[in-house]
Protein backbone atom coordinates (compact mmCIF):
# COMPACT_ATOMS: atom_id res chain seq x y z
CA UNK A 1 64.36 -53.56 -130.73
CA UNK A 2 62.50 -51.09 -128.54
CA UNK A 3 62.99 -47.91 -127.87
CA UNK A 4 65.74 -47.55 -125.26
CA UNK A 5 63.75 -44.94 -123.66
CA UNK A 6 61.64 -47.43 -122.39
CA UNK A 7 64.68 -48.32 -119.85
CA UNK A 8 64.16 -45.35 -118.34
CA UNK A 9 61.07 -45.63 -117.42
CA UNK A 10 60.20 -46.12 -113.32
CA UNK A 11 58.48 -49.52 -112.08
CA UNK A 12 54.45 -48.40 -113.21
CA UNK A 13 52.99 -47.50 -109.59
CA UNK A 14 50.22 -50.78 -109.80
CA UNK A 15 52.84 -53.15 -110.73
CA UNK A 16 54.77 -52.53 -107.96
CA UNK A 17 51.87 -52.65 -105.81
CA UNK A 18 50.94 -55.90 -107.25
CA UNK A 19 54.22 -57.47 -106.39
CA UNK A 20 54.51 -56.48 -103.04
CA UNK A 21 50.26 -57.73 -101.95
CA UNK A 22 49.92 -59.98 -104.28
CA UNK A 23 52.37 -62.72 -102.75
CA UNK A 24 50.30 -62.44 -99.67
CA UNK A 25 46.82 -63.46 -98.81
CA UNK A 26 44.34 -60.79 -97.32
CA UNK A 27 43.42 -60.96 -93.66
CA UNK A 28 41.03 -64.05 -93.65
CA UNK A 29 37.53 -64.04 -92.81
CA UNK A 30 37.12 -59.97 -94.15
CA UNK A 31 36.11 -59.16 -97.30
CA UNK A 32 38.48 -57.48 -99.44
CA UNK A 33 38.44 -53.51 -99.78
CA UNK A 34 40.57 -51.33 -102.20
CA UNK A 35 41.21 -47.82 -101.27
CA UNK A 36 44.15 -48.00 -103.62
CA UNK A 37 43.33 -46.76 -106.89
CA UNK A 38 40.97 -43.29 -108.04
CA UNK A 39 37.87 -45.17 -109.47
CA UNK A 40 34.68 -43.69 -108.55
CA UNK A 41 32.09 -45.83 -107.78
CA UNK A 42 28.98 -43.57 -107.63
CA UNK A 43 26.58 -44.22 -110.40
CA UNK A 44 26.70 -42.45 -112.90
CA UNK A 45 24.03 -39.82 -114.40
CA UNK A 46 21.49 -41.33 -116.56
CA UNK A 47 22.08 -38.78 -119.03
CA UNK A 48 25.13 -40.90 -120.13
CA UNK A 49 22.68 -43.69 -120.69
CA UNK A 50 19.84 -42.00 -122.33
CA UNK A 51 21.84 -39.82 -124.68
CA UNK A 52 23.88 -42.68 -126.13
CA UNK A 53 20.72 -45.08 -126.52
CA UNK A 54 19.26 -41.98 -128.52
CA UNK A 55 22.13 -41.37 -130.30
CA UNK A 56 23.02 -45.29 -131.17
CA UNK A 57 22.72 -44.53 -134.95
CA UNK A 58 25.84 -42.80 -134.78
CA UNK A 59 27.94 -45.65 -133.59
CA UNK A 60 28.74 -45.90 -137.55
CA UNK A 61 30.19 -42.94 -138.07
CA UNK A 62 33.96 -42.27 -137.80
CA UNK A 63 34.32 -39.53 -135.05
CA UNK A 64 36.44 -36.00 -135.94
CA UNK A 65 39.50 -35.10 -133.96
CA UNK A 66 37.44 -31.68 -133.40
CA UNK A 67 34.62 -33.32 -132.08
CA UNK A 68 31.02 -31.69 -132.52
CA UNK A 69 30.37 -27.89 -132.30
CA UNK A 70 27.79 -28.80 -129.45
CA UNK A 71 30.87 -30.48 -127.25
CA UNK A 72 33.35 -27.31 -127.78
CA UNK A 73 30.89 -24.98 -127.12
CA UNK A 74 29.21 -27.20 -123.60
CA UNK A 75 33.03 -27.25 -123.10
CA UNK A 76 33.58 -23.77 -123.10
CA UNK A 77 30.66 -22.72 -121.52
CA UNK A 78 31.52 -24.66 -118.39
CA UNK A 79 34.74 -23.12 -117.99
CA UNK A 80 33.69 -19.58 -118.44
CA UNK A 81 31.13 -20.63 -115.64
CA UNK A 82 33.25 -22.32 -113.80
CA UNK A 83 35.90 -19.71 -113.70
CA UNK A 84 34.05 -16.76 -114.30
CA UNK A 85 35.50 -15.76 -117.70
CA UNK A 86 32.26 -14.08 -119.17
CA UNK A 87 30.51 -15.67 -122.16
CA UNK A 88 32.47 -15.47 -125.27
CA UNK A 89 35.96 -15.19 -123.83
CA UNK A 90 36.63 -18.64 -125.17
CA UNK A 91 36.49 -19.35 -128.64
CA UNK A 92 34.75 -23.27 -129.09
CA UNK A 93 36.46 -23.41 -132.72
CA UNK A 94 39.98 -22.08 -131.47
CA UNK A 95 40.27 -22.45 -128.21
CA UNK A 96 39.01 -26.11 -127.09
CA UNK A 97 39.73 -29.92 -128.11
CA UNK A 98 38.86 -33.21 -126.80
CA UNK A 99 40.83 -35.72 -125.85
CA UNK A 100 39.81 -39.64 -125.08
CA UNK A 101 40.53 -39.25 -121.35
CA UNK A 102 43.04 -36.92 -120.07
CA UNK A 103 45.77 -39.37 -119.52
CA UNK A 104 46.23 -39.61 -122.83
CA UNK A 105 46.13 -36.06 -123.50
CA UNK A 106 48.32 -35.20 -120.79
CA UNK A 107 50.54 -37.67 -121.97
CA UNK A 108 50.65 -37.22 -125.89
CA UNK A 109 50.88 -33.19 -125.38
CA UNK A 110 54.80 -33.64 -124.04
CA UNK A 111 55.57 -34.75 -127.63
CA UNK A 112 54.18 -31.81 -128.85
CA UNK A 113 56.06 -28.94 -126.78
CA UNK A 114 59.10 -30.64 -125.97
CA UNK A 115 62.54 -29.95 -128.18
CA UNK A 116 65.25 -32.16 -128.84
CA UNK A 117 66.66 -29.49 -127.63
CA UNK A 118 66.53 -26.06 -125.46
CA UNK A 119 68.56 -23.15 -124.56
CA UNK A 120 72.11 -25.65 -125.94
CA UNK A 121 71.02 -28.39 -123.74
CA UNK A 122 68.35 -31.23 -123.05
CA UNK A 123 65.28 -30.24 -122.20
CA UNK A 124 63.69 -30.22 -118.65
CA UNK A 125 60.22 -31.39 -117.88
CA UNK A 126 59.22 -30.13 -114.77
CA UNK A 127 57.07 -31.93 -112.84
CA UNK A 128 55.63 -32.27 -109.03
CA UNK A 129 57.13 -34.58 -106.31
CA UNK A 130 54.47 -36.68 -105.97
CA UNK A 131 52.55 -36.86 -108.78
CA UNK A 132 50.55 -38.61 -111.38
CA UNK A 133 52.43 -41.53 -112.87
CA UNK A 134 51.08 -40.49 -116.37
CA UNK A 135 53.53 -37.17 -116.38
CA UNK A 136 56.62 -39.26 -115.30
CA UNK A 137 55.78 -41.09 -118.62
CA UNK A 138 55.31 -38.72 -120.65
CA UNK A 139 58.25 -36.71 -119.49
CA UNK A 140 60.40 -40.10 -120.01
CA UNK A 141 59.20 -40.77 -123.72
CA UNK A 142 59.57 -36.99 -124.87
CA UNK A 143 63.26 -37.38 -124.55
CA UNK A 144 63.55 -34.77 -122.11
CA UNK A 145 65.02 -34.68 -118.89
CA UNK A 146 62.76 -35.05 -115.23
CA UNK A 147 62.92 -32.03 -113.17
CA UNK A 148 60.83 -33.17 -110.22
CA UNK A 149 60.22 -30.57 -107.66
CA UNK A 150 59.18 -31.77 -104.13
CA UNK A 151 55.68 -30.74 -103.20
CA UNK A 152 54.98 -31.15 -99.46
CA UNK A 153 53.16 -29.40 -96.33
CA UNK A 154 55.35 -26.71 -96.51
CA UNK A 155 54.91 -25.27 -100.03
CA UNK A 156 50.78 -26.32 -99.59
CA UNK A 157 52.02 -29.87 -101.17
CA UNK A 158 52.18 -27.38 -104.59
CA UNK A 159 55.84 -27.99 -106.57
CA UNK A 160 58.61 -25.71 -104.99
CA UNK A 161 59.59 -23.54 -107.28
CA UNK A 162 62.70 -22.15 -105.37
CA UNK A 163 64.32 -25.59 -106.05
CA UNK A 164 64.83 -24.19 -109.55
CA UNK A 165 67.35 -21.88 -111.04
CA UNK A 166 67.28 -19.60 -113.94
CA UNK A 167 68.92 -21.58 -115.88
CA UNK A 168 66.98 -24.52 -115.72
CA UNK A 169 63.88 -22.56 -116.34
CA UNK A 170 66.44 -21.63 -119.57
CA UNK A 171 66.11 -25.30 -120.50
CA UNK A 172 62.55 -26.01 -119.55
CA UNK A 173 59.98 -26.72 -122.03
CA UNK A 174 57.22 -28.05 -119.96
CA UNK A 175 55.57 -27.91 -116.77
CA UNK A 176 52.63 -30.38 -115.27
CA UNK A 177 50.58 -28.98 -112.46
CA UNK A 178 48.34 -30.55 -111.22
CA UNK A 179 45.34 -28.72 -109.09
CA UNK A 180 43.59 -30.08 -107.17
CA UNK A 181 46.77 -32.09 -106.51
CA UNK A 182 46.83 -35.85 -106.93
CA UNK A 183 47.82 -37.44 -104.42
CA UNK A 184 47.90 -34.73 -101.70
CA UNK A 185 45.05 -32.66 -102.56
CA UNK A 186 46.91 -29.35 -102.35
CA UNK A 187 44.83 -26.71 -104.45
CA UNK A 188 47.48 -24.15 -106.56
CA UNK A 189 46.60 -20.50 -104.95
CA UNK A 190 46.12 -17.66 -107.78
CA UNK A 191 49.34 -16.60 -106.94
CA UNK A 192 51.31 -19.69 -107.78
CA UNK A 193 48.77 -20.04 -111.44
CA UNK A 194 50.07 -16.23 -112.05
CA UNK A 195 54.05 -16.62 -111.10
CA UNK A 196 53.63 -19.93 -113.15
CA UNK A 197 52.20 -18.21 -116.52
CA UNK A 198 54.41 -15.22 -115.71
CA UNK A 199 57.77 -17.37 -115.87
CA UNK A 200 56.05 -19.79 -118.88
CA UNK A 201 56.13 -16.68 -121.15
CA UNK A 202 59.64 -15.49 -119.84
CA UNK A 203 61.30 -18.43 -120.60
CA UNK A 204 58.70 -19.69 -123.47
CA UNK A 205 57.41 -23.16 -121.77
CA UNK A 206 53.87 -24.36 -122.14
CA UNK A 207 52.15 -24.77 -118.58
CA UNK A 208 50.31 -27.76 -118.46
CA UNK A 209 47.51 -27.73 -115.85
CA UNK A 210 45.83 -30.50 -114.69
CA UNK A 211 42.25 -29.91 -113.20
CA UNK A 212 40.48 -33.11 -113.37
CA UNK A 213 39.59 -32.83 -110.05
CA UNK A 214 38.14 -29.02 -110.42
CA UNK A 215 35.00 -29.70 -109.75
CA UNK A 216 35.67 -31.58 -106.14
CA UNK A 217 36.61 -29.68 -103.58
CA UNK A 218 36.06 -29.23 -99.96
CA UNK A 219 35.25 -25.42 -99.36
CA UNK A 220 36.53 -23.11 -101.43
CA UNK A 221 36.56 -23.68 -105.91
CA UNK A 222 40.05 -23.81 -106.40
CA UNK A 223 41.30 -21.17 -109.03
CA UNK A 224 42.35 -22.56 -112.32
CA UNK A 225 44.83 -21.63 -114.89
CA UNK A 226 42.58 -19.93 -117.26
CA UNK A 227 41.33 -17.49 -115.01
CA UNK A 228 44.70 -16.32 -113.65
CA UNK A 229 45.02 -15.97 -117.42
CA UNK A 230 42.32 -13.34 -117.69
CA UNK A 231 43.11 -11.64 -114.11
CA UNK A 232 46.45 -11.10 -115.72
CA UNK A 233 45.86 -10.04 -119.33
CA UNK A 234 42.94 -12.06 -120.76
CA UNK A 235 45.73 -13.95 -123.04
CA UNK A 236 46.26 -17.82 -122.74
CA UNK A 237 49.49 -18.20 -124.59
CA UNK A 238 51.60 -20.95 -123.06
CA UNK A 239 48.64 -22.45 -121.48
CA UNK A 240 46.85 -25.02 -121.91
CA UNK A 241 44.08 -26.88 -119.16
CA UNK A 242 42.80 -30.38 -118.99
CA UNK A 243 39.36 -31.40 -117.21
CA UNK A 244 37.61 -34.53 -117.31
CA UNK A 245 34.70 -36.06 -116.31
CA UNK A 246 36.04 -38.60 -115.18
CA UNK A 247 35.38 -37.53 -111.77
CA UNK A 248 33.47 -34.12 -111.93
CA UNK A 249 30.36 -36.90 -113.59
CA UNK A 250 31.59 -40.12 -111.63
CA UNK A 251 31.71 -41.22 -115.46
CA UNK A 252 35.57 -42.71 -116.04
CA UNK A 253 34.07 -45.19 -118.27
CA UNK A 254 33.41 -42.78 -120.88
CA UNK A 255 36.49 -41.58 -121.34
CA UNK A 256 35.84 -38.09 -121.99
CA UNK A 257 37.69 -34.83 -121.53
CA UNK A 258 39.12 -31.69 -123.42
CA UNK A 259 41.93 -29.41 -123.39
CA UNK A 260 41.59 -26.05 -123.68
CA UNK A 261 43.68 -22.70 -123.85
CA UNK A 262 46.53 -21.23 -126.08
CA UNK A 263 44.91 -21.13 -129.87
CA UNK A 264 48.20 -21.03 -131.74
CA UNK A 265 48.89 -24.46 -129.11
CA UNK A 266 45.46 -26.18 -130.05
CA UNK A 267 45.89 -25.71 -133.82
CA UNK A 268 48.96 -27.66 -133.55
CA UNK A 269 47.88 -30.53 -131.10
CA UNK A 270 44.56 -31.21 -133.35
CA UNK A 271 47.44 -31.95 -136.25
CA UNK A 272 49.21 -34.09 -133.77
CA UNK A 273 46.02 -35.68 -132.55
CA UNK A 274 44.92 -36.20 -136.05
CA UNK A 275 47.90 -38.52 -137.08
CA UNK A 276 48.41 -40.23 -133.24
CA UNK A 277 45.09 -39.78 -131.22
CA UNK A 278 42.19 -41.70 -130.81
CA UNK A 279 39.00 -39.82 -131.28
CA UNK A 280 35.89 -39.76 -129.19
CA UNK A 281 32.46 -41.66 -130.60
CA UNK A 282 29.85 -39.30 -131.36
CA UNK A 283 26.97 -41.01 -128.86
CA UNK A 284 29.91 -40.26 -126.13
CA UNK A 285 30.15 -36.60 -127.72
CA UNK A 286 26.81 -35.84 -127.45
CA UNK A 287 26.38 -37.44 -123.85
CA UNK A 288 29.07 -35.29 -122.57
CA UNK A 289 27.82 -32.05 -123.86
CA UNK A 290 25.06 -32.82 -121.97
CA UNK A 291 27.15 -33.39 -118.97
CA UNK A 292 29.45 -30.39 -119.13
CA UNK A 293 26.38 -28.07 -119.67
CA UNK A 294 24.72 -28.98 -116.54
CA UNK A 295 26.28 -28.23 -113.16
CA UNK A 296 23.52 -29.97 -111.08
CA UNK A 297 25.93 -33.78 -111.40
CA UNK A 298 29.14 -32.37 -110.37
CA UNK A 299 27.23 -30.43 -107.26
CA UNK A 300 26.04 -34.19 -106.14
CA UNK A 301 28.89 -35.90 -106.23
CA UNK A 302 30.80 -32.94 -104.32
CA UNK A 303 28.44 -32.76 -101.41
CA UNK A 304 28.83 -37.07 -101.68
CA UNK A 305 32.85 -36.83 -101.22
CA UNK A 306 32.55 -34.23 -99.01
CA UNK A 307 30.44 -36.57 -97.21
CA UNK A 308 32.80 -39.08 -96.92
CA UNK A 309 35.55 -36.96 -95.73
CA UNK A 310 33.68 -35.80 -93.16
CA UNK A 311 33.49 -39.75 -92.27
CA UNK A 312 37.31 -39.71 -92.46
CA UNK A 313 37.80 -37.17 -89.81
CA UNK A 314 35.06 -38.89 -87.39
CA UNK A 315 37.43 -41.72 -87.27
CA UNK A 316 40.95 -40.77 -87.98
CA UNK A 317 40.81 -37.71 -85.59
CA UNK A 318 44.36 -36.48 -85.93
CA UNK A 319 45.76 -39.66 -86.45
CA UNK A 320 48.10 -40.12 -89.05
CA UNK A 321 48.64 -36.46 -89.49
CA UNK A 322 45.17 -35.78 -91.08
CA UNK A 323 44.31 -32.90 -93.04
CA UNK A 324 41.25 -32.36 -94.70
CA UNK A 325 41.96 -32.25 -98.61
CA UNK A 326 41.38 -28.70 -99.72
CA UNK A 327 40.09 -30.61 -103.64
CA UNK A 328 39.90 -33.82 -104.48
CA UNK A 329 38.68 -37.50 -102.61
CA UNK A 330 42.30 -38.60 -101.62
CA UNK A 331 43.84 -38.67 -97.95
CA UNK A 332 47.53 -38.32 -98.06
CA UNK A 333 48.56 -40.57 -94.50
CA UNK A 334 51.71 -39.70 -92.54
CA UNK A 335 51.86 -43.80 -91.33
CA UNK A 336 55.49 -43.74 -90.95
CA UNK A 337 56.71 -45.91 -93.63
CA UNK A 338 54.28 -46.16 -96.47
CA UNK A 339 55.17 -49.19 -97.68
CA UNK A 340 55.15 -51.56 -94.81
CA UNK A 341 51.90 -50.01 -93.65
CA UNK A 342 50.49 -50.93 -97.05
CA UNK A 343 51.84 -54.71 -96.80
CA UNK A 344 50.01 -54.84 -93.14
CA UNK A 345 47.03 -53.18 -94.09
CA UNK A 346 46.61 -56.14 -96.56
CA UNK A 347 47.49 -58.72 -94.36
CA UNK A 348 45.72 -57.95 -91.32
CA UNK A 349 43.14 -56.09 -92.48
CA UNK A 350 42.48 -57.05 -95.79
CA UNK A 351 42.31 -53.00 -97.39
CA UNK A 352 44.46 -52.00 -100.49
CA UNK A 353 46.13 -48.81 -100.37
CA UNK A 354 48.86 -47.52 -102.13
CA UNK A 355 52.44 -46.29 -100.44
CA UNK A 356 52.99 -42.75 -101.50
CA UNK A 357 57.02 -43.69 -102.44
CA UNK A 358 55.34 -45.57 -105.52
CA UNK A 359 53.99 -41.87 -107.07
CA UNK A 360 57.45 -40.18 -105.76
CA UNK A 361 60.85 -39.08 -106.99
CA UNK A 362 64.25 -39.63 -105.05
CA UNK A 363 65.53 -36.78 -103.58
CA UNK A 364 69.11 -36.16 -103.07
CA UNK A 365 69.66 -38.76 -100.16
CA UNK A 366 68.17 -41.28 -101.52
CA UNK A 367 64.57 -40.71 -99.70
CA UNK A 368 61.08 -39.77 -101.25
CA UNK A 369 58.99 -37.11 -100.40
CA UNK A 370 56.42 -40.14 -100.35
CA UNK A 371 58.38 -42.71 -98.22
CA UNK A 372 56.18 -42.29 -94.90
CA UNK A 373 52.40 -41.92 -96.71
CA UNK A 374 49.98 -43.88 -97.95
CA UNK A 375 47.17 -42.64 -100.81
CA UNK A 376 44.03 -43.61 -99.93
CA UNK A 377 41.01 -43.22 -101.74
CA UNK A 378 37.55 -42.27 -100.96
CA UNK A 379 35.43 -43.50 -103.85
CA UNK A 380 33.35 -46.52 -102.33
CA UNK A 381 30.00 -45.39 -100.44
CA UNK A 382 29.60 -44.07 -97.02
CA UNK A 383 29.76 -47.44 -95.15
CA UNK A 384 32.25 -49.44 -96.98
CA UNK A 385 34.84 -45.90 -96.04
CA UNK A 386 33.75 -46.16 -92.54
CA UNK A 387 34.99 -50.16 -92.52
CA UNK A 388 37.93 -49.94 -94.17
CA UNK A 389 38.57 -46.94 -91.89
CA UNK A 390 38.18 -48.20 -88.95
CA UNK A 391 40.21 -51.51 -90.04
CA UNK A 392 42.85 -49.06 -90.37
CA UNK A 393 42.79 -47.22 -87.25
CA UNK A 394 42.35 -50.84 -85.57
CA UNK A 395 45.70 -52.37 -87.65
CA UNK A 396 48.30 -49.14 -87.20
C-alpha cells in the first residue's frame, strides 16, 4: 500500500522528457548533444582529488550529522565573505549544517516546518511558477497544499507575491525561493529578500532560499537571504539558506552542501537529519572545506559560464526573446511552444532540451507560465554550445 500522496505527485520533469524523445531517433548523421539537464561538465578542482586521497583513512569512519568543525566554520566563513556579514556573525556550532546535496535538504526540510495544520486549515507551500521539480515534491509529500505563484518577465521571473492574500499567508508555512532562479535566471532584488523575511515573521513561515547558483552570475553578486537578514536586524529567525557546490566548484559528484540560518531552526533539523538523513563521508568533508574556503574555483568557473553566454548572444541575437541571465548558466527560450520545439530539436537536430511546461504549474486556464520556453543549459565547453547553438538557430 503506498502512500496515497504519491498520487499526487506531477509526471517527474525527465520522465516526461524521456517519453516524448525517446520514441524518436535523433537527426542522423549528428552526434547527439544534451542541453537538457544542469550537469556541469568542467573539471573539477584537484583539491577534491588530493584531499580525499589524503584523507582515504577515513573512509572507515561513520560520518556525524554535524559534520567537522573545519566544514561549519569554511562554511561560514564563505558566507560572511560572500555576503559581507563580518567575521563572527555566524555561529559554525549554531548556525550551519550540511546536507548530502541540497536536493535532499531542500526536500527533507518541508517535513520539518510544515503542520498538519495552520491558521484552521491545510497548510500552503508556496512555491515559484517555474521552478525546481525537487520543491513540487517536497511540497506534495509534506501534506500541504501547492501555492504556486507565477514568476515571469514582469515580476523579474521572481514569484508574484500580489497573487497572494492575507489569508493565505495565514495558512502558509513555507516558502521556496530560489535565487539565482532555476530555470529563468531571475536574481531576487534586496527588496523582495526583505518583504519576504518581513511577512515570514508576520505570519510565522520559514523562508526557504535556494542559492545554489550564488556564486554564478553575470554582473552583479546577487543579494542573498542572510544579508537582507543583517541589513534588517542582524536576526535570521525564519530563515534558513542552502548553497552547494554543486555548481559554485563544478563538483555535483560530491554531493556536498549546507544549510545555514535560524539557530532555534538548525537545532531541530540536525534531530530530523539524525533519524532520516544521510550524512556526508569525512574525505568529502574535508575536501569541501577546502573548497568553500577558497574563492579562486568559483571565480573560474564564473568567468567560464560567462564565457559561454557571451557565445549565446553571438548567435541567438534577439532571437527567441533572449535575455542575458542575470545568475546562473540557463537560457529561458520564448520558441513558441516549448514542447514541440523540444520534439524537433531532437529530430532534426539531434540536441536535448527541456520544454519549460515540464518545470511549470497550470494556471487558471489551463496554460503554464512555461508552455512557450524551452530550458537550455550551458554546461558543455565553448564549442560543443556554439554547435548545438547554431543547430538551433538553423532548426527553428
Amino acid at each position: 500500500m503506498l502512500n496515497p500522496r504519491y498520487d499526487d505527485l506531477p509526471v517527474y520533469p525527465f520522465d516526461r522528457l524521456r517519453a516524448l524523445l525517446d520514441p524518436h531517433a535523433p537527426a542522423p548523421g549528428l552526434e547527439p548533444i544534451s542541453l537538457a539537464v544542469g550537469d556541469p561538465t568542467f573539471d573539477p578542482p584537484p583539491a577534491i582529488a588530493q584531499t580525499m586521497a589524503d584523507k582515504a583513512d577515513l573512509w572507515g569512519r561513520y560520518p556525524a550529522t554535524d559534520g567537522t568543525p573545519g566544514f561549519r566554520a569554511a562554511a561560514a566563513g564563505f558566507l560572511e565573505r560572500r555576503y559581507g556579514l563580518g567575521p563572527g556573525v555566524l555561529d559554525p556550532e549554531r548556525n550551519v549544517l550540511p546536507v548530502v546535496g541540497t536536493r535532499e535538504g531542500l526536500a527533507m526540510v518541508a517535513n520539518l516546518v510544515v503542520p498538519p495544520e495552520k491558521s484552521g486549515a491545510r497548510p500552503l507551500v508556496v512555491l515559484p511558477n517555474p521552478c525546481f521539480h525537487t520543491y513540487v515534491g517536497a511540497a506534495v509529500f509534506s501534506g500541504a497544499e501547492r501555492r504556486p505563484l507565477p514568476a515571469t518577465a514582469d515580476t523579474g521571473f521572481m514569484p508574484d507575491l500580489t497573487r497572494m492574500t492575507e489569508a493565505e499567508w495565514a495558512r502558509t508555512a513555507l516558502v521556496y525561493l530560489c535565487s539565482p532562479g532555476n530555470p529563468q535566471g531571475g536574481v531576487a532584488p534586496m527588496s523582495l529578500l526583505m518583504d519576504l523575511i518581513l511577512l515570514a515573521r508576520r505570519h510565522d513561515f520559514v523562508l526557504v532560499a535556494d542559492e545554489c547558483y550564488a556564486e554564478i552570475y553575470d554582473a552583479a553578486p546577487p543579494p542573498g537571504a542572510l544579508e537582507a537578514c543583517a541589513a534588517l536586524d542582524g536576526d535570521f529567525t525564519n530563515v534558513l539558506v542552502f548553497h552547494s557546490l554543486s555548481k559554485r566548484s563544478s563538483a555535483p559528484g560530491l554531493r556536498s552542501g549546507f544549510v545555514a540560518g535560524d539557530a532555534e531552526l538548525i537545532r531541530r533539523y540536525r534531530m530530523l537529519r539524525n533519524y532520516l538523513g544521510a550524512q556526508m563521508p569525512h574525505p568529502a568533508l574535508h575536501a569541501s572545506a577546502r573548497l568553500w574556503a577558497d574563492d579562486s574555483d568559483a571565480f573560474r568557473y564564473r568567468a567560464a559560464y560567462r564565457d559561454l553566454v557571451n557565445t549565446a548572444q553571438e548567435i541567438l541575437g534577439e532571437r527567441f526573446g533572449f535575455r542575458r541571465p542575470a545568475g546562473g548558466f540557463f537560457l529561458w527560450l520564448d520558441v513558441g511552444d516549448g514542447e514541440e520545439a523540444a520534439l524537433t530539436l531532437w529530430k532534426k537536430a539531434a540536441i536535448r532540451v527541456l520544454p519549460g511546461a515540464y518545470m511549470s504549474a497550470p494556471l487558471g486556464d489551463g496554460t503554464t507560465p512555461g508552455d512557450a520556453f524551452i530550458r537550455v543549459a550551458l554546461v558543455h565547453d565553448r564549442k560543443t554550445i556554439e554547435t548545438a547553438l547554431r543547430r538551433l538557430v538553423k532548426v527553428l
